[in-house]
N, C-alpha and C. Protein backbone atom coordinates (compact mmCIF):
# COMPACT_ATOMS: atom_id res chain seq x y z
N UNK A 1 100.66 43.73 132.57
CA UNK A 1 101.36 44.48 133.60
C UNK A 1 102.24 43.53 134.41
N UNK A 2 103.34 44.16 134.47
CA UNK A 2 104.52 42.99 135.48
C UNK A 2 104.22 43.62 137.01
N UNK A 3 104.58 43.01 137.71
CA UNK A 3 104.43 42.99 139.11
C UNK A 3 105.10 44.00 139.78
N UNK A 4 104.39 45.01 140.40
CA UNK A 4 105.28 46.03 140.70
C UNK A 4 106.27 46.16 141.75
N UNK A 5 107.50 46.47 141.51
CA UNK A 5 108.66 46.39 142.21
C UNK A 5 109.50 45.07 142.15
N UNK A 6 109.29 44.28 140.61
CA UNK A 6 109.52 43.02 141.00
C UNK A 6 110.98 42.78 141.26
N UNK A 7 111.51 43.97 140.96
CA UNK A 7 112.90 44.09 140.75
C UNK A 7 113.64 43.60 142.69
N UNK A 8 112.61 44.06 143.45
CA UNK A 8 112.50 44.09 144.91
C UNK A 8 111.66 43.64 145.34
N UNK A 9 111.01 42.29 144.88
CA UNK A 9 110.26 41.18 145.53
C UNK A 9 111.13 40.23 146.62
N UNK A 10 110.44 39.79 147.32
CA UNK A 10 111.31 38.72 147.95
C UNK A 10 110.46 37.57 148.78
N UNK A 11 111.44 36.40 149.04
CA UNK A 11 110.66 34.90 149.64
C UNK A 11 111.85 35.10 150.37
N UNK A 12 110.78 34.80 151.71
CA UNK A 12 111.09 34.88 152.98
C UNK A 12 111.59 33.22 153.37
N UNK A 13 112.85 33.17 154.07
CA UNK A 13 113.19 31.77 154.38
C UNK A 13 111.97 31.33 154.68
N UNK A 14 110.79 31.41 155.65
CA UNK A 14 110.36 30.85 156.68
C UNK A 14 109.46 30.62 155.53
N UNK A 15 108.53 31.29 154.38
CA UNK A 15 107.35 31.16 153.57
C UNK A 15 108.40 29.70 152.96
N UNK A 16 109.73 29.37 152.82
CA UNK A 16 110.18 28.33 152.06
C UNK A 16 110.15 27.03 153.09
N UNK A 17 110.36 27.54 153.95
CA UNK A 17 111.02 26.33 155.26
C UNK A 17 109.52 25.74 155.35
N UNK A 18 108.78 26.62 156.28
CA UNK A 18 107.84 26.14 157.15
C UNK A 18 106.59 26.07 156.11
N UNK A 19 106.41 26.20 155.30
CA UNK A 19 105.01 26.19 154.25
C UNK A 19 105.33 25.89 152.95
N UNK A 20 106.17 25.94 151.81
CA UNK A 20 105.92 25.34 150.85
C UNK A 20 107.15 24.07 150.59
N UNK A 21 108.25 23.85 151.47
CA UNK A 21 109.00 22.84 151.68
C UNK A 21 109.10 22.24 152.73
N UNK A 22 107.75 22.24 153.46
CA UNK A 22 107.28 21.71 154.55
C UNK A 22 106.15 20.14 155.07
N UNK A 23 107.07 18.93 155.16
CA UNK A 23 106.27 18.12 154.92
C UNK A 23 105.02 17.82 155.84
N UNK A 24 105.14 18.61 157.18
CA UNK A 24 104.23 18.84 158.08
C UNK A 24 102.89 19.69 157.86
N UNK A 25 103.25 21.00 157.26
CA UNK A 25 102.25 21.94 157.08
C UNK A 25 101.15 21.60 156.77
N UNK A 26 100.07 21.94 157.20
CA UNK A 26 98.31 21.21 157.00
C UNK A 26 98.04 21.26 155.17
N UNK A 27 98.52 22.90 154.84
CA UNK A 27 98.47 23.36 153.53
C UNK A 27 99.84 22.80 152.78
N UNK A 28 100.58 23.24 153.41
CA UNK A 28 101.87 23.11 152.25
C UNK A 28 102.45 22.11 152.06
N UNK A 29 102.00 20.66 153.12
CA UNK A 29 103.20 19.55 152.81
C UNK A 29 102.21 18.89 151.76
N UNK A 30 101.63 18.99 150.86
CA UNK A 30 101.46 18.52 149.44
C UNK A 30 101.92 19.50 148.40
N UNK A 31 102.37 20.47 148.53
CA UNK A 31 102.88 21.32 147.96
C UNK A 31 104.97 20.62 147.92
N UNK A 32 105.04 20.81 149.38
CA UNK A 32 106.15 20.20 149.41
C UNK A 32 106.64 19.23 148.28
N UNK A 33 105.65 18.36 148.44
CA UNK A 33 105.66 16.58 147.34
C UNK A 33 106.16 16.63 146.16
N UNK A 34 105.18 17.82 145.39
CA UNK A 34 105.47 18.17 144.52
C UNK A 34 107.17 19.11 144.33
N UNK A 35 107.33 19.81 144.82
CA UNK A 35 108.90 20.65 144.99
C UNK A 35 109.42 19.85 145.13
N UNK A 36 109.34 18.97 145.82
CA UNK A 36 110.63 17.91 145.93
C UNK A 36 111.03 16.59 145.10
N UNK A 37 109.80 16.46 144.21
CA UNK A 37 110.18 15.82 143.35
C UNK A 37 110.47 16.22 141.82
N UNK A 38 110.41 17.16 141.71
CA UNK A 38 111.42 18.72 140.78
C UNK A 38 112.64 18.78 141.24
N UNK A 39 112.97 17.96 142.30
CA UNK A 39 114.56 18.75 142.53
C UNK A 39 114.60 20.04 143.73
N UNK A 40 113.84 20.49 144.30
CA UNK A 40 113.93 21.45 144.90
C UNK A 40 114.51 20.89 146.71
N UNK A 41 115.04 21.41 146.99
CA UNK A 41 115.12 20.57 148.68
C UNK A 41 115.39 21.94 149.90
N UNK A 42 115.50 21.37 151.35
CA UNK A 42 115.41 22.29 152.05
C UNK A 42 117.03 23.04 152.34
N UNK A 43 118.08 22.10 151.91
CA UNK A 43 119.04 22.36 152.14
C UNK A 43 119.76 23.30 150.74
N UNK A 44 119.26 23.47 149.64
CA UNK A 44 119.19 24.72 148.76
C UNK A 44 118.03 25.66 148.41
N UNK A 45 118.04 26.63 149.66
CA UNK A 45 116.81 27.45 149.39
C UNK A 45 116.70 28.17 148.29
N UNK A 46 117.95 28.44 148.27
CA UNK A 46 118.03 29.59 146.75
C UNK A 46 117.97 29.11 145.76
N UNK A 47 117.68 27.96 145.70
CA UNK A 47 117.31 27.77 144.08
C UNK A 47 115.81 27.71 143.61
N UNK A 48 115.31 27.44 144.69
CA UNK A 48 113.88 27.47 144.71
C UNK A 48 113.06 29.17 145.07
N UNK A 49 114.25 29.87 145.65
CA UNK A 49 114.01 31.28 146.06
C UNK A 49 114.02 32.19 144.59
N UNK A 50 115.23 31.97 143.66
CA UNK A 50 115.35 32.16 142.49
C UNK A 50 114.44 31.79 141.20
N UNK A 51 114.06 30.83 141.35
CA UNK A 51 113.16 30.12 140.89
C UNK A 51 111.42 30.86 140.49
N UNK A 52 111.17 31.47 141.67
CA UNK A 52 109.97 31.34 142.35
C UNK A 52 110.02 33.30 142.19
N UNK A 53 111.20 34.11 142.34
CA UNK A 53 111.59 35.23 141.71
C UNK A 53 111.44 35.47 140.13
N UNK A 54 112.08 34.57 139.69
CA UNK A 54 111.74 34.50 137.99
C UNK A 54 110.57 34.39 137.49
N UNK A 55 110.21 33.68 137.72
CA UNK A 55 108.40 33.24 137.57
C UNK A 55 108.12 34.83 137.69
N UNK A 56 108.27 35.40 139.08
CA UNK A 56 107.39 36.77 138.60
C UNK A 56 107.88 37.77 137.67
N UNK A 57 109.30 38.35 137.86
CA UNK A 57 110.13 38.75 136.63
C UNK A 57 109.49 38.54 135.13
N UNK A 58 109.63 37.28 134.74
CA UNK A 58 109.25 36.89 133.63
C UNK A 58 107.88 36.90 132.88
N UNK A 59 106.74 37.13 133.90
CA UNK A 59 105.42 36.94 133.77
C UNK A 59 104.90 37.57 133.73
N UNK A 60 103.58 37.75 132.83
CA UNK A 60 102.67 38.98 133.61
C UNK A 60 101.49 38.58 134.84
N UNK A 61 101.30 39.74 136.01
CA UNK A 61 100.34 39.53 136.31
C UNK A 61 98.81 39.47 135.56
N UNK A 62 98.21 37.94 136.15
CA UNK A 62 97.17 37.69 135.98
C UNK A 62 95.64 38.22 136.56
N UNK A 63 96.10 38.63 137.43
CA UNK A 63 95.11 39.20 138.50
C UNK A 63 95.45 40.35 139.95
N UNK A 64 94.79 40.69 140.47
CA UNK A 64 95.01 41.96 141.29
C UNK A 64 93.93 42.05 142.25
N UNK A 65 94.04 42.30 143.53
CA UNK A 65 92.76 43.08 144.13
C UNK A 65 93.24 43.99 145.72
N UNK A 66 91.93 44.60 145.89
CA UNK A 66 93.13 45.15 147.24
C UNK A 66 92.03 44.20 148.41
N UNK A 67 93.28 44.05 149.13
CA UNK A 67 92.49 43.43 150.44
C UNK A 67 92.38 44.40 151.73
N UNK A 68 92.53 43.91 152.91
CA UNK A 68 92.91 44.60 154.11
C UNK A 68 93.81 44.78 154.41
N UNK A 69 94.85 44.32 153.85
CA UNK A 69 96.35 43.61 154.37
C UNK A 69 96.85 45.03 153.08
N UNK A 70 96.55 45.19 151.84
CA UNK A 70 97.39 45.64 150.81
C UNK A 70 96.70 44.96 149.50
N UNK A 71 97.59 45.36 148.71
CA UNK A 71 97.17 44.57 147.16
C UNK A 71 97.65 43.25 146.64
N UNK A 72 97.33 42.72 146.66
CA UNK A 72 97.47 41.24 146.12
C UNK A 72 97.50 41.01 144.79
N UNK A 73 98.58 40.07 144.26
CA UNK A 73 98.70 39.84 142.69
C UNK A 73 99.28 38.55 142.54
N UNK A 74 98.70 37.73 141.67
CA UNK A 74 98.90 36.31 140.96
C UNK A 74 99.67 36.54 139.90
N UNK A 75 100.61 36.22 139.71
CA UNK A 75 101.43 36.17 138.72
C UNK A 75 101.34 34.06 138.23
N UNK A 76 101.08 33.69 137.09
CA UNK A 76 101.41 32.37 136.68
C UNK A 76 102.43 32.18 136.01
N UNK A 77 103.33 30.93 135.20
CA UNK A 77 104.35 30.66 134.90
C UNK A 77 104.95 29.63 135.29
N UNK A 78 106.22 28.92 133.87
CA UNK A 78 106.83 27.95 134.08
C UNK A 78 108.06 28.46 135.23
N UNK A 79 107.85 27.43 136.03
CA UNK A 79 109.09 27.68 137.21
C UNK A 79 110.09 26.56 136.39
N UNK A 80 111.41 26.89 136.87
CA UNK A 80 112.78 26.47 136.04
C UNK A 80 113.02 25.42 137.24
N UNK A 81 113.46 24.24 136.95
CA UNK A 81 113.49 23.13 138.28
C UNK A 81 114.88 22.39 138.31
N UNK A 82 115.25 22.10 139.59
CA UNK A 82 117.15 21.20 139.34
C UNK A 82 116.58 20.25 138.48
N UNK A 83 115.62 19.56 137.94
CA UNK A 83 115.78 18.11 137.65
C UNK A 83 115.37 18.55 136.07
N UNK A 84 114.69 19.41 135.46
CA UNK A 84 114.56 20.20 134.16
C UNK A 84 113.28 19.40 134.51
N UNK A 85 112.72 18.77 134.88
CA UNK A 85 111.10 18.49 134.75
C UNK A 85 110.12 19.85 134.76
N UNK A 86 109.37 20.43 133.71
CA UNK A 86 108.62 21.74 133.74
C UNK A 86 107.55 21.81 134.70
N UNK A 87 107.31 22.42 135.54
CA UNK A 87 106.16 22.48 136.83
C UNK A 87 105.26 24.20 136.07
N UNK A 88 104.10 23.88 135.93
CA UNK A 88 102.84 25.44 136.17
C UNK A 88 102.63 25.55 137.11
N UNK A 89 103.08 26.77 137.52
CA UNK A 89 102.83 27.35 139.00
C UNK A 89 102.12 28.68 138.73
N UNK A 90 101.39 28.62 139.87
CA UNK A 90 100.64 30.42 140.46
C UNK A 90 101.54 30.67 141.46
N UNK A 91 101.93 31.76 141.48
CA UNK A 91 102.15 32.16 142.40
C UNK A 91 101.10 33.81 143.13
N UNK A 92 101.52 33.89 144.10
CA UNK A 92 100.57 34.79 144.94
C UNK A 92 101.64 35.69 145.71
N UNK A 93 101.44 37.60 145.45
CA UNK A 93 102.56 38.28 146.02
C UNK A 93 101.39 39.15 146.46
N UNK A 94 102.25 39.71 147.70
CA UNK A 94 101.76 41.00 148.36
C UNK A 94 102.33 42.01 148.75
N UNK A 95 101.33 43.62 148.19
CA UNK A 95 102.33 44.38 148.92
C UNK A 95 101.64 44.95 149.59
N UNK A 96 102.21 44.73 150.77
CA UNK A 96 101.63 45.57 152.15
C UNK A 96 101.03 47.09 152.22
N UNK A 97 99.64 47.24 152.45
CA UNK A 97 99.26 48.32 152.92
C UNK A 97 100.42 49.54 153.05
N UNK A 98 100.61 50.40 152.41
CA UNK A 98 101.71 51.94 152.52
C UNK A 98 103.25 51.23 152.39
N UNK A 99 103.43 50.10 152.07
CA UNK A 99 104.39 49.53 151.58
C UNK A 99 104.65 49.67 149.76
N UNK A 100 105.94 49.34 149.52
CA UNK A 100 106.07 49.22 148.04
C UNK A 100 106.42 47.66 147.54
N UNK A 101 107.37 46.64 148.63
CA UNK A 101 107.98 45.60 148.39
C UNK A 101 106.83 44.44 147.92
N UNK A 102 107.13 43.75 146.90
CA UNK A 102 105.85 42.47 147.26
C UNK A 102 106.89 41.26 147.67
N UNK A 103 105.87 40.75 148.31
CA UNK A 103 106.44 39.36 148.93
C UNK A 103 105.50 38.55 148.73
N UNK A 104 106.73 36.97 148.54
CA UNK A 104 105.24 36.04 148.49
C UNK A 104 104.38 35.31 149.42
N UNK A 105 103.11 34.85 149.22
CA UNK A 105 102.57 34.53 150.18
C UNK A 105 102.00 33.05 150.00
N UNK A 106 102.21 32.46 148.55
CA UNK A 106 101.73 31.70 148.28
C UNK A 106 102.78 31.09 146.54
N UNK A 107 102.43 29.63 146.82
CA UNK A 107 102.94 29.28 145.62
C UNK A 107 102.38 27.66 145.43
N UNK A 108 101.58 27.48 144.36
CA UNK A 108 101.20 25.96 143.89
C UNK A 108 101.32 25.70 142.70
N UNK A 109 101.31 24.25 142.38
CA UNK A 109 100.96 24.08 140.97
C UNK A 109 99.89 23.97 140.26
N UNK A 110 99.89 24.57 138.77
CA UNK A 110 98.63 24.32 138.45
C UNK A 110 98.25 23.09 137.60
């Protein structure tokens, strides 16, 4: 099963800025380390926004559950990188409680 609505998923500047291209973040600035040495940087979001879109496009979901928040889904997959170095990533989307959109909430390597 592909991710529903993936057609209308989306990464939020701030999930890029402040948490996974973030060298501060408690969680994300080792996440950062990794993105940035793929080529990814803060001053081209969209390639990493695109990037991180495809992955779900392209993939099937791996997993599903509903939380409090809405339904949650892991999608895995090769993310496409500026430097062509191949990265395995999970990624993690949500769609909000009486919502349809998923957004992401999460993204690492595996």
């Amino acid at each position: 099963m592909k991710l529903p609505n993936v057609e209308r998923a989306v990464v939020a500047d701030s999930k890029l800025t402040e948490y996974l291209l973030s060298t501060t973040h408690a969680e994300g600035k080792e996440k950062a380390v990794v993105f940035f040495s793929r080529g990814f940087s803060v001053e081209r979001l969209d390639e990493l926004r695109q990037a991180l879109l495809q992955v779900a496009q392209e993939n099937p979901v791996t997993q599903s559950s509903e939380t409090v928040h809405g339904m949650k889904f892991v999608v895995e997959g090769r993310l496409r990188t500026p430097n062509g170095l191949p990265l395995s990533l999970r990624t993690i989307w949500m769609i909000d409680r009486g919502g349809t959109i998923p957004r992401l909430i999460s993204a690492y390597p595996l």
